[in-house]
C-alpha atoms as a PDB file:
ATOM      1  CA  UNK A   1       0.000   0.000   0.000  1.00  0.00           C
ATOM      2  CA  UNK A   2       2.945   2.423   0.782  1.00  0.00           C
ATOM      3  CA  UNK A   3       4.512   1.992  -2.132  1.00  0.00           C
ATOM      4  CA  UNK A   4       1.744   2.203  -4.058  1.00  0.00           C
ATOM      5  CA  UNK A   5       1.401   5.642  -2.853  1.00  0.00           C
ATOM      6  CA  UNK A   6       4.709   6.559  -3.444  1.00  0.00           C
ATOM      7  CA  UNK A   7       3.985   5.883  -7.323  1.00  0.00           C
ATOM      8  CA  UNK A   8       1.080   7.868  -7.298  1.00  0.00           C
ATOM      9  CA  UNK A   9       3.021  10.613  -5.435  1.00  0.00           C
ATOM     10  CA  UNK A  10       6.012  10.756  -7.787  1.00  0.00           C
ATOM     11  CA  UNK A  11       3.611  10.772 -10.481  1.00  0.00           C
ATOM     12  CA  UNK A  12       1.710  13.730  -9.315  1.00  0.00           C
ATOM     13  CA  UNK A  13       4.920  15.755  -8.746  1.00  0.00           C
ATOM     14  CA  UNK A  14       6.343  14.416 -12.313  1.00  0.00           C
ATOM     15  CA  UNK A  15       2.832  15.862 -14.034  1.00  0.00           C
ATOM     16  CA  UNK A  16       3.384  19.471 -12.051  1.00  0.00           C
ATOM     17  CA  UNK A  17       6.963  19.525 -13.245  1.00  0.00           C
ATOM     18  CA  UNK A  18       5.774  19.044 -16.880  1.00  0.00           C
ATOM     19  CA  UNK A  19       3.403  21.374 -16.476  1.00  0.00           C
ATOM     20  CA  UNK A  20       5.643  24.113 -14.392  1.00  0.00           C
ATOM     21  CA  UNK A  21       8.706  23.487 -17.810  1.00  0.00           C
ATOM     22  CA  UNK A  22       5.944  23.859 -20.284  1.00  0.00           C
ATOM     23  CA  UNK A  23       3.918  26.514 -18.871  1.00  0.00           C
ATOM     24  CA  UNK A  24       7.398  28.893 -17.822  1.00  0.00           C
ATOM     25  CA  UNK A  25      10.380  27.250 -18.935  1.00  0.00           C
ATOM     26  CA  UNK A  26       9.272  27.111 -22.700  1.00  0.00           C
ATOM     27  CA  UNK A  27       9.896  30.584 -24.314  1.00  0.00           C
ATOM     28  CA  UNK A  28       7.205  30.349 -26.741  1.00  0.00           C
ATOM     29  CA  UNK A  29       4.548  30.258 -23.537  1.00  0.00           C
ATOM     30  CA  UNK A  30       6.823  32.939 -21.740  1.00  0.00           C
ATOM     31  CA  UNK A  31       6.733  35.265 -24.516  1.00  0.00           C
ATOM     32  CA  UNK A  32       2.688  34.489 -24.801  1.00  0.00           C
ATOM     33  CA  UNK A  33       1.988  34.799 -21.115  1.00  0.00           C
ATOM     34  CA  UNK A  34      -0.315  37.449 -20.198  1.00  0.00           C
ATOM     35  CA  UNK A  35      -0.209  39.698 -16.996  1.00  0.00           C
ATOM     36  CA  UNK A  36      -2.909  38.912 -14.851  1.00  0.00           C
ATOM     37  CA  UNK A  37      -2.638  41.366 -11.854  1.00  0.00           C
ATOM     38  CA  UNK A  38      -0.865  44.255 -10.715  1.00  0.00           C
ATOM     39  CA  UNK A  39       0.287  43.945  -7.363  1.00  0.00           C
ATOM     40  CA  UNK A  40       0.797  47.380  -5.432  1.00  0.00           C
ATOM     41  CA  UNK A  41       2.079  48.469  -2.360  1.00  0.00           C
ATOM     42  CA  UNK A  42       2.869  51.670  -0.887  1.00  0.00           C
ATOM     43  CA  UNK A  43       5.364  52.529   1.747  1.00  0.00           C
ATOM     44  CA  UNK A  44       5.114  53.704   5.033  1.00  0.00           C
ATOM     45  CA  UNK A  45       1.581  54.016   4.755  1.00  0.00           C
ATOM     46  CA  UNK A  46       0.889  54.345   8.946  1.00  0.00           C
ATOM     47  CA  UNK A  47       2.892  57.618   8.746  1.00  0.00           C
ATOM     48  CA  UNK A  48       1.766  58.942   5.496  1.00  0.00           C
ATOM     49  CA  UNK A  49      -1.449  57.913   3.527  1.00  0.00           C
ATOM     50  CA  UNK A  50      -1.520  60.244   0.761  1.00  0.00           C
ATOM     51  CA  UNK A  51      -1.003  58.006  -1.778  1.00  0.00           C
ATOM     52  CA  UNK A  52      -2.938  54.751  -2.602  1.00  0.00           C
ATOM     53  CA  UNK A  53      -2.974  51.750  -4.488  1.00  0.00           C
ATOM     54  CA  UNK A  54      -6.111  52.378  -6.333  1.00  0.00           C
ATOM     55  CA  UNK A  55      -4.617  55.767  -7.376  1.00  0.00           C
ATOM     56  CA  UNK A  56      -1.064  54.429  -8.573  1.00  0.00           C
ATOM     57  CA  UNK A  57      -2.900  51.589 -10.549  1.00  0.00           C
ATOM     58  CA  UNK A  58      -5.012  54.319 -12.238  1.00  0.00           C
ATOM     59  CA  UNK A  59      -1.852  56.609 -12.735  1.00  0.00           C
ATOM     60  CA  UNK A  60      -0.817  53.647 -14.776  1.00  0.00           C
ATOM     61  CA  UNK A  61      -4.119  53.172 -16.333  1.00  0.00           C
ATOM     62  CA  UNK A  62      -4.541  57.108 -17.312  1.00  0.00           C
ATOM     63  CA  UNK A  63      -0.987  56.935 -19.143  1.00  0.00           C
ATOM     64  CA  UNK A  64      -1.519  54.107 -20.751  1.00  0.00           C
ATOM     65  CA  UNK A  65       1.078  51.701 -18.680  1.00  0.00           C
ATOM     66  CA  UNK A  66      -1.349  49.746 -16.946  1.00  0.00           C
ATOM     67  CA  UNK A  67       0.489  46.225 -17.407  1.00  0.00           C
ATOM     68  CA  UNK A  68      -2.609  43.975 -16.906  1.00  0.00           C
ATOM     69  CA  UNK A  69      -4.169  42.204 -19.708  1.00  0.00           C
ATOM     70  CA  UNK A  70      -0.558  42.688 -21.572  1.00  0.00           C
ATOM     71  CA  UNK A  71       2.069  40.007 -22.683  1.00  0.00           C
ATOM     72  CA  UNK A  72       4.714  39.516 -19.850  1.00  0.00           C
ATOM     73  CA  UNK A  73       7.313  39.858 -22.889  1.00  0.00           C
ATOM     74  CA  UNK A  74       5.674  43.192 -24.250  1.00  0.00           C
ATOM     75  CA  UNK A  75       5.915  45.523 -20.029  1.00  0.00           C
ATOM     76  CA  UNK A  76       8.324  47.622 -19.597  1.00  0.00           C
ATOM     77  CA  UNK A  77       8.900  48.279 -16.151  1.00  0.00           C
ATOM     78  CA  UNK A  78      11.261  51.105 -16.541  1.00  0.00           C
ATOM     79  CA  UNK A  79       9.031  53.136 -18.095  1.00  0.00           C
ATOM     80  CA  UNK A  80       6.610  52.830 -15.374  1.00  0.00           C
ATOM     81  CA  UNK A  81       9.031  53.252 -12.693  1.00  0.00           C
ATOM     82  CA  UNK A  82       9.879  56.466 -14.525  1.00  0.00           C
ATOM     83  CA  UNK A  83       6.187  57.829 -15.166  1.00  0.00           C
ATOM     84  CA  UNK A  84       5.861  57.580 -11.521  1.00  0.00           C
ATOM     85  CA  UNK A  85       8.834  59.029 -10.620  1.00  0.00           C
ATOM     86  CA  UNK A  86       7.132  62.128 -11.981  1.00  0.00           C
ATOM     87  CA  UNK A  87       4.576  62.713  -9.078  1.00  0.00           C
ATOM     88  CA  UNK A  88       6.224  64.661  -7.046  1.00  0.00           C
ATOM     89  CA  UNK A  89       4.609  62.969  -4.314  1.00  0.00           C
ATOM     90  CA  UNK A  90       6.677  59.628  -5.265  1.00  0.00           C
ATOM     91  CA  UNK A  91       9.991  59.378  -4.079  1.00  0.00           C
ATOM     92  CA  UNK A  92      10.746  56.371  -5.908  1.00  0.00           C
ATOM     93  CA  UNK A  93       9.113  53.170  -7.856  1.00  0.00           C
ATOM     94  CA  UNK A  94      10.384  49.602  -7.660  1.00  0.00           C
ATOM     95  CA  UNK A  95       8.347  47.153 -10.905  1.00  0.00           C
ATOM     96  CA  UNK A  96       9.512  43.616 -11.388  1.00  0.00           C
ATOM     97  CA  UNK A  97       7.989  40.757 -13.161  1.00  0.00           C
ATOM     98  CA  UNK A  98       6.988  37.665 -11.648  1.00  0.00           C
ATOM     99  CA  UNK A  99       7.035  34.290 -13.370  1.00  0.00           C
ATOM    100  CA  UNK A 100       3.555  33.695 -12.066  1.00  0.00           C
ATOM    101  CA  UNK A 101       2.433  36.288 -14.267  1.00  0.00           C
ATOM    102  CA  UNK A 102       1.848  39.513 -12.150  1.00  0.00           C
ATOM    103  CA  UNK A 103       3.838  42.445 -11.912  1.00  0.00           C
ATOM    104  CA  UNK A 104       4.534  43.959  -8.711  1.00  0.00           C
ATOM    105  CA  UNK A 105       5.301  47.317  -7.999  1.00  0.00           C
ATOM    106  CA  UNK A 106       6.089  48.920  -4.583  1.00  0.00           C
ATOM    107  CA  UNK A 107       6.323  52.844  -4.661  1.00  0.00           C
ATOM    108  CA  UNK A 108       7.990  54.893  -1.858  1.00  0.00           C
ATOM    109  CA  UNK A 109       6.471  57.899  -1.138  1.00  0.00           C
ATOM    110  CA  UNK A 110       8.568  61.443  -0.196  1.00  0.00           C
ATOM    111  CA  UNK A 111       8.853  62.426   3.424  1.00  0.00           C
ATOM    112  CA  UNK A 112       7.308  65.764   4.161  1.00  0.00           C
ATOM    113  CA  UNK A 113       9.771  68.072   6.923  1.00  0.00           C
ATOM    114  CA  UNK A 114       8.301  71.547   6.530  1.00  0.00           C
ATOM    115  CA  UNK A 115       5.320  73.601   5.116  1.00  0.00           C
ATOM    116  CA  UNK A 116       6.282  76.701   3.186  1.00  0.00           C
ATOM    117  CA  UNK A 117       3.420  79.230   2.621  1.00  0.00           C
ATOM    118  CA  UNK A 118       5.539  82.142   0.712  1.00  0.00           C
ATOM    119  CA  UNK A 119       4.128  84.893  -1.670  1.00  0.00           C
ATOM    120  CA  UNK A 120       4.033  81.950  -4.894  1.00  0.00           C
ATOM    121  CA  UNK A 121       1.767  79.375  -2.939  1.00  0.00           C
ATOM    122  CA  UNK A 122       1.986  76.903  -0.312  1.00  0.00           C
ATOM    123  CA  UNK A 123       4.208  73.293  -0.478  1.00  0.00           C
ATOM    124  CA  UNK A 124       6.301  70.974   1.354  1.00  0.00           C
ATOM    125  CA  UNK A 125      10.434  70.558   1.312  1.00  0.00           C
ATOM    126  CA  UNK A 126      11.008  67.053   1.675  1.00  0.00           C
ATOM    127  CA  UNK A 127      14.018  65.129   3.898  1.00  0.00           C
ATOM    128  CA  UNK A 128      16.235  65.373   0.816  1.00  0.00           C
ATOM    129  CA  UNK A 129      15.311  69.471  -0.078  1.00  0.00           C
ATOM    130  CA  UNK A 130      13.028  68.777  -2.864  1.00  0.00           C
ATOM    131  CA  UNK A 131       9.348  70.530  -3.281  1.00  0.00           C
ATOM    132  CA  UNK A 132       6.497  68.765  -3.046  1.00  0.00           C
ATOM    133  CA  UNK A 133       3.052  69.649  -3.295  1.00  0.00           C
ATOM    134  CA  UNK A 134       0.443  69.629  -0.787  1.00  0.00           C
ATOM    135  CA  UNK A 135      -1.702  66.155  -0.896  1.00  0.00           C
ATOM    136  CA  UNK A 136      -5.582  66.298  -1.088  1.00  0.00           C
ATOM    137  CA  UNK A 137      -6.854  64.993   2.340  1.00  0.00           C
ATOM    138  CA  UNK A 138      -3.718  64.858   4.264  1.00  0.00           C
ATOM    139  CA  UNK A 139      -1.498  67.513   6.307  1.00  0.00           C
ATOM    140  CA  UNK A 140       1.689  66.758   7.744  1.00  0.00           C
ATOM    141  CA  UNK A 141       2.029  67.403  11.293  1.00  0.00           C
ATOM    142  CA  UNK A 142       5.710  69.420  10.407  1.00  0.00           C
ATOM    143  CA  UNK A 143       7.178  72.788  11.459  1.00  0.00           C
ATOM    144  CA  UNK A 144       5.107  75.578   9.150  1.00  0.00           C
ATOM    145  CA  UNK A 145       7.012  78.755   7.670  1.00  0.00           C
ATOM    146  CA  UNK A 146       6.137  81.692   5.814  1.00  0.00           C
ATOM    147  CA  UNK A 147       7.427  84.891   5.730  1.00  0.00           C
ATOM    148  CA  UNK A 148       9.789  86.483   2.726  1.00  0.00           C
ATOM    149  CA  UNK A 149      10.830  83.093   1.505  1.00  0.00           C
ATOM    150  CA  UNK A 150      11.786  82.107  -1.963  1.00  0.00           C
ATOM    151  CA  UNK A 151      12.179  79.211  -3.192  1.00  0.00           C
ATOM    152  CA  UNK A 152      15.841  78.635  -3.528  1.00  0.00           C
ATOM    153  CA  UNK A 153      15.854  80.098   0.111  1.00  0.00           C
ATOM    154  CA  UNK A 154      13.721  77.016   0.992  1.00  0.00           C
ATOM    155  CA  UNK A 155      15.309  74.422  -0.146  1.00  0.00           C
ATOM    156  CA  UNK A 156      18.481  75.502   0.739  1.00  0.00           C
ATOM    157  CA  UNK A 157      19.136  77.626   3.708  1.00  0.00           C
ATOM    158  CA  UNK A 158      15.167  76.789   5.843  1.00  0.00           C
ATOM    159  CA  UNK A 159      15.736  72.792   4.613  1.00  0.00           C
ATOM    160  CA  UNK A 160      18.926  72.942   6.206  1.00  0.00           C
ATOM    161  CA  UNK A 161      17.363  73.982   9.497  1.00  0.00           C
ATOM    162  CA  UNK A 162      13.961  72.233   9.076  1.00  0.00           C
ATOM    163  CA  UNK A 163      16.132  68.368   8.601  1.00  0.00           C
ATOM    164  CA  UNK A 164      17.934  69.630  11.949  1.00  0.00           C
ATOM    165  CA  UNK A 165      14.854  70.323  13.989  1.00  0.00           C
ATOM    166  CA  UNK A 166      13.626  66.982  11.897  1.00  0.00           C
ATOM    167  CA  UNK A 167      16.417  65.120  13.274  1.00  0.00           C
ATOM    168  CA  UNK A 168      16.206  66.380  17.061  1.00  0.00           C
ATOM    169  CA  UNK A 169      13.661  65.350  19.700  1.00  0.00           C
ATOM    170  CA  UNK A 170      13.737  68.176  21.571  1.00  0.00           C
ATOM    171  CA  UNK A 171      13.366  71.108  18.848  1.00  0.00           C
ATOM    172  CA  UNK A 172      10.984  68.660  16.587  1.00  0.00           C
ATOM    173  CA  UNK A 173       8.762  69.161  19.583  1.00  0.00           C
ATOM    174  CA  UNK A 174       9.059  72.361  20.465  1.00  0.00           C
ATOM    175  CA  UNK A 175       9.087  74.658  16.967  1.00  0.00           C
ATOM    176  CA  UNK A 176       6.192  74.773  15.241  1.00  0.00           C
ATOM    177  CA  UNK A 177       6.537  78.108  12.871  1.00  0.00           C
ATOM    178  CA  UNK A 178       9.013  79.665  11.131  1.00  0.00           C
ATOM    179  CA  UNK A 179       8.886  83.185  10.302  1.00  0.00           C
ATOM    180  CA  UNK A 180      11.400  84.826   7.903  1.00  0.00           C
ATOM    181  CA  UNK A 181      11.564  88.662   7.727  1.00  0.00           C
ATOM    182  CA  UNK A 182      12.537  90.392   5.294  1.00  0.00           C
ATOM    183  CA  UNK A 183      16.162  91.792   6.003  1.00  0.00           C
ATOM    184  CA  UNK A 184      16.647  88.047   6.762  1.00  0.00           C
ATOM    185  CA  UNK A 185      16.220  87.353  10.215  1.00  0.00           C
ATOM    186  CA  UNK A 186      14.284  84.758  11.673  1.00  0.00           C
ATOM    187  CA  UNK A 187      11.382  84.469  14.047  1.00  0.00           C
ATOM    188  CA  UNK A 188      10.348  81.272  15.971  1.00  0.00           C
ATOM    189  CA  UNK A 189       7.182  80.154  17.498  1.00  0.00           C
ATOM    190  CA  UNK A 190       7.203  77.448  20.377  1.00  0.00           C
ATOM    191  CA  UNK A 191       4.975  74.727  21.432  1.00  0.00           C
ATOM    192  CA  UNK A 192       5.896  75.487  24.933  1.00  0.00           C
ATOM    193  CA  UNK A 193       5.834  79.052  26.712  1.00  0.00           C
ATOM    194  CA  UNK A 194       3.791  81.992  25.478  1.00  0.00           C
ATOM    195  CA  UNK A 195       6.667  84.077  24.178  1.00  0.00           C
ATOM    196  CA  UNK A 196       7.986  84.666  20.554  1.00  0.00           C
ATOM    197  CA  UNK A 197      11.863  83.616  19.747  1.00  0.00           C
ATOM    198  CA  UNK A 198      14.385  86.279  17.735  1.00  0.00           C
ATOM    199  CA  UNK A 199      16.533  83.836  16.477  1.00  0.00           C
ATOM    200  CA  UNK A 200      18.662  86.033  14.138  1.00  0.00           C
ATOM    201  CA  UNK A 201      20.384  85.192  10.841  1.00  0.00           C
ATOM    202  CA  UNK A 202      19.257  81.125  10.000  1.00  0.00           C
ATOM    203  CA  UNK A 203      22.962  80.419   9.895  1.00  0.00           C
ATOM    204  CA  UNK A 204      23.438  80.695  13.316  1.00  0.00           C
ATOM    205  CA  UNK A 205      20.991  78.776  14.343  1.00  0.00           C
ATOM    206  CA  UNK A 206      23.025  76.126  15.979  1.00  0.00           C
ATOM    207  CA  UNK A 207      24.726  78.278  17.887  1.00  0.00           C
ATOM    208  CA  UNK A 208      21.453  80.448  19.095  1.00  0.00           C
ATOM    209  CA  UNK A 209      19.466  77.340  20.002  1.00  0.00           C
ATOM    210  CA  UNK A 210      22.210  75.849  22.024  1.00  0.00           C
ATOM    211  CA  UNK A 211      21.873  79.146  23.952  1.00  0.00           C
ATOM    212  CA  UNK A 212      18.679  79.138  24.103  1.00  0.00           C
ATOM    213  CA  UNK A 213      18.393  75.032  25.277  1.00  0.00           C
ATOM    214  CA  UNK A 214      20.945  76.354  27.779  1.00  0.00           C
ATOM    215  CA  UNK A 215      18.204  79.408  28.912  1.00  0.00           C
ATOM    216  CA  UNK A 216      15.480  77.186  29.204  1.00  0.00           C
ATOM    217  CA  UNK A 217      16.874  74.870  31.498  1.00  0.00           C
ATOM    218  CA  UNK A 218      18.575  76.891  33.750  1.00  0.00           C
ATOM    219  CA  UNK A 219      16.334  80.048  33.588  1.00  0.00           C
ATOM    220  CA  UNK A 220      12.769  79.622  32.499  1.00  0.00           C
ATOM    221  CA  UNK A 221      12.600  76.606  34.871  1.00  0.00           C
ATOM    222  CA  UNK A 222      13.231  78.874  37.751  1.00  0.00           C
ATOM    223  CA  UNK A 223      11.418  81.929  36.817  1.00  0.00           C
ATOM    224  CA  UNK A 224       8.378  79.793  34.547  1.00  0.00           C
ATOM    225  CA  UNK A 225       7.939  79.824  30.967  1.00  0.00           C
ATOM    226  CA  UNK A 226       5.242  82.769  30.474  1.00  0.00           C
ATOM    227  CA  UNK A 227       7.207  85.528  32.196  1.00  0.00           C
ATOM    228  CA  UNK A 228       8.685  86.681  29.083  1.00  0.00           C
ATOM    229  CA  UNK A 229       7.088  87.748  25.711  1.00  0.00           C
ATOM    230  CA  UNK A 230      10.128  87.675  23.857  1.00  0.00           C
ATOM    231  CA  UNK A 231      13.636  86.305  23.850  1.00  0.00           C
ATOM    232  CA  UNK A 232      16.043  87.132  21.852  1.00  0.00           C
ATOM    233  CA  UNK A 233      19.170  85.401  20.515  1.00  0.00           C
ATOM    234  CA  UNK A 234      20.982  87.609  17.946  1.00  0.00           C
ATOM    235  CA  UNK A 235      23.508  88.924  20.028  1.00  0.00           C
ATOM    236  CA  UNK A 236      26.619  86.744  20.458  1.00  0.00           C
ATOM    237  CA  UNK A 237      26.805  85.025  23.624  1.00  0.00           C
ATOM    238  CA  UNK A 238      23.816  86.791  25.265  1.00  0.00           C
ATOM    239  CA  UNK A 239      20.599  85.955  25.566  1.00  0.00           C
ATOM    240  CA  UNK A 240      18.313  89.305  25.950  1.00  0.00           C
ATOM    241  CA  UNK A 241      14.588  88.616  27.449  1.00  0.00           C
ATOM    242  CA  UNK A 242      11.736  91.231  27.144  1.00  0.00           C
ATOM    243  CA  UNK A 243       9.206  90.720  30.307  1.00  0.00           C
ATOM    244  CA  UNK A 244       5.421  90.349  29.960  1.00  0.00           C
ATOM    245  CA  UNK A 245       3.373  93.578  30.705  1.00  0.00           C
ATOM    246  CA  UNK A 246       1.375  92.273  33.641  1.00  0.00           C
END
């Protein structure tokens, strides 16, 4: 009995080898294989869910490089790695073929760091300085600025500063606006404490917030953090307070 279903085993596994080397291993059925699905994921979806699958796959569909339906032989995935890459939303696209007959693409999207309303519109600079544009149905939760910014400004001098404050716990936390004047200095709002921050010329501004990390440990924890309305960090080694009108 045993070996009687051993036979029939090695028989069955025999027929779905013939069928596997016919089916994908001849190159007249590769070449004729047709795609049957488009598999799509998107990235880091938890954190930011501005773009779906149903909207890549009709990205694809609207520009005519929808792969389903199409011989295997005939998709080229470059070019729909590359029509993606246009949305400046998209970061970047990974497409591969499978030999099941799907194609499966997983799209990275960019990571938004700041909110720029200037005089020209409102957008986002990226982790890696590049505009993006705001998505429908989703805001960032990222430091806003506006002011007299351009846009080489932005993605230069304000991304510098925006990937630090990205970068650090403490200052992610506690800066939520950015406010550029315009003979160049810079204004900060906090999270924490009613009072508005001078923080001079954007290149200093490791220098100024270490002195101002420095102020609010040792001085605004004694004193409290709503007895000033402003403090200021433009001059060099000082930092010069304003007191609240009671």
């Amino acid at each position: 009995m045993l070996k009687k279903t051993g036979i029939i085993s090695g028989i069955v596994l025999i027929s779905a080898y013939m069928v596997f080397a016919v089916v994908y291993l001849n190159p007249h059925a590769k070449k004729n294989m047709v795609c049957e699905a488009l598999r799509v994921t998107v990235a880091d979806t938890l954190e930011r869910h501005y773009m779906t699958a149903t909207e890549i796959s009709r990205m694809l569909q609207n520009a005519g490089l929808s792969p389903v339906g199409k011989r295997i032989s005939e998709i080229n995935t470059t070019a729909i790695e590359e029509k993606l890459a246009e949305n400046r939303l998209i970061k970047r696209a990974e497409c591969y073929k499978t030999i099941e007959g799907t194609v499966k693409l997983k799209v990275y999207q960019r990571i938004p760091i700041l909110r720029v309303f200037s005089p020209k519109g409102t957008y986002y600079i990226d982790n890696e300085g590049e505009q993006m544009p705001v998505p429908r149905n989703f805001a960032a939760y990222v430091p806003v600025a506006g002011g007299a910014i351009e846009s080489e400004y932005a993605r230069t001098q304000l991304y510098e500063f925006a990937l630090f404050l990205h970068k650090d716990k403490f200052w992610n936390s506690q800066i939520e606006q950015i406010y550029v004047l315009p003979n160049g200095d810079v204004e900060l709002t906090p999270t924490v404490g009613n009072h508005q921050i001078v923080l001079g010329k954007i290149a200093d501004y490791k220098e100024n917030l270490a002195k101002l990390r420095l102020f609010y440990e040792k001085g605004l924890d004694e004193v409290g953090w709503n007895r000033y309305s402003l403090i200021n960090l433009k001059f060099k080694n000082q930092v010069v307070c304003t007191k609240r009108e009671k």
